[in-house]
Protein backbone atom coordinates (compact mmCIF):
# COMPACT_ATOMS: atom_id res chain seq x y z
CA UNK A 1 33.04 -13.76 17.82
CA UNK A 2 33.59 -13.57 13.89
CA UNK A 3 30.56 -13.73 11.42
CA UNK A 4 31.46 -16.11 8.64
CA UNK A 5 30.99 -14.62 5.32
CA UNK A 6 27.34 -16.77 5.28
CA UNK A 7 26.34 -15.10 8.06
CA UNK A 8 26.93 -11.05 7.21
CA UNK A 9 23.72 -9.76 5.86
CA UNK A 10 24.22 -7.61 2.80
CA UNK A 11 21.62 -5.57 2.23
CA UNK A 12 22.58 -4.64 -1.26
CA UNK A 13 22.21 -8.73 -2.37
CA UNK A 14 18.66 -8.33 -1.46
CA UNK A 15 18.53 -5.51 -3.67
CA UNK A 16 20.30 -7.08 -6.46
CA UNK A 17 17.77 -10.37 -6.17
CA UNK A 18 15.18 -8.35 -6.37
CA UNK A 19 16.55 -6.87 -9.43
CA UNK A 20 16.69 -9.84 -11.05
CA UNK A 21 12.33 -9.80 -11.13
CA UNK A 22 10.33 -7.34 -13.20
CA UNK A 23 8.21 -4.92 -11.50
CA UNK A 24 5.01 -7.17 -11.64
CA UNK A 25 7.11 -9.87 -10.45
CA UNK A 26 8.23 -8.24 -7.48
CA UNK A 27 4.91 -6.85 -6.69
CA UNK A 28 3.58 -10.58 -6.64
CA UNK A 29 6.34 -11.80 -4.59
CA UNK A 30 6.24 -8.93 -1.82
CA UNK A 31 2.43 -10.01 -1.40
CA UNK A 32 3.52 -13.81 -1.67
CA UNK A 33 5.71 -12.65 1.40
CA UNK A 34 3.09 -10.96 3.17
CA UNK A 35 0.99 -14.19 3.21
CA UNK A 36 -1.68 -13.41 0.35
CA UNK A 37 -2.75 -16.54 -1.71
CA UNK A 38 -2.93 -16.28 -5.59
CA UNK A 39 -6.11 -15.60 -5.41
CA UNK A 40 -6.08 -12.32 -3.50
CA UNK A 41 -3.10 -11.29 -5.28
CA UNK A 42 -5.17 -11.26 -8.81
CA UNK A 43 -8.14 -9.69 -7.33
CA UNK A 44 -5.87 -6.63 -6.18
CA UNK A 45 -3.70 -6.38 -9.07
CA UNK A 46 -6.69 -7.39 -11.40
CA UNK A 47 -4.79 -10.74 -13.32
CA UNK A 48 -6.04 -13.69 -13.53
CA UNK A 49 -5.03 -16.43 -11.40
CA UNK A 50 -2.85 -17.94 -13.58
CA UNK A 51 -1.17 -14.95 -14.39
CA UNK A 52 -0.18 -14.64 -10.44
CA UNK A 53 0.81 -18.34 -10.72
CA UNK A 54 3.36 -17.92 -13.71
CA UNK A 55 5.12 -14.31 -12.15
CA UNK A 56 5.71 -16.61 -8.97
CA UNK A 57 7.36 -19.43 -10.85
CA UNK A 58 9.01 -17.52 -12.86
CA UNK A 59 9.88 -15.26 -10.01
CA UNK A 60 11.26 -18.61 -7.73
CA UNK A 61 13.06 -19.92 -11.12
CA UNK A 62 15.37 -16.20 -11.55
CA UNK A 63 16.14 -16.34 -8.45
CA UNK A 64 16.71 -19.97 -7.63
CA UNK A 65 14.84 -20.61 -4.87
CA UNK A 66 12.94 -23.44 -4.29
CA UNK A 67 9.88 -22.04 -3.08
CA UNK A 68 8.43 -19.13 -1.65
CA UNK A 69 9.66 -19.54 1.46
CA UNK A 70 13.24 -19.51 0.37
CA UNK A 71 12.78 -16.73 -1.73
CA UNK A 72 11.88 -14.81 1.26
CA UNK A 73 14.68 -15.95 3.10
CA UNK A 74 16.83 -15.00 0.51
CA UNK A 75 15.21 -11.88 0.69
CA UNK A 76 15.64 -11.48 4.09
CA UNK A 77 19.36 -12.68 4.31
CA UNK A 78 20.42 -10.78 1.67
CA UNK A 79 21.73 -13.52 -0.66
């Protein structure tokens, strides 16, 4: 059976997405992945809340995905 272009993972579009986000921005995303909230994200990193809030929109808006969730199926997929 033949994989559709869709369906071949790539891992160097993962790579490339993720290149897309600065390094803050990828170290709030990675923990948005590995289920911390916003709040537990600032106390680690030591930002404020809203700081955490604007690298994930701004994070979800590079990469156009529509939410977290997609962004880490994008991840995952390598799209």
């Amino acid at each position: 059976m033949k994989m559709s272009e869709k369906e071949t993972k790539n891992p160097t579009d993962s790579i490339m997405l993720l290149d897309k986000l600065t390094s803050r921005q990828k170290q709030v995303m990675l923990m948005v992945i590995k289920g911390y909230r916003s709040k537990e994200i600032a106390k680690k990193l030591g930002i404020a809340v809203r700081t955490v809030e604007q690298h994930r929109y701004m994070s979800l808006k590079v990469t156009e995905s529509q939410n977290s969730l997609h962004f880490a199926q994008k991840v995952n997929e390598g799209e």
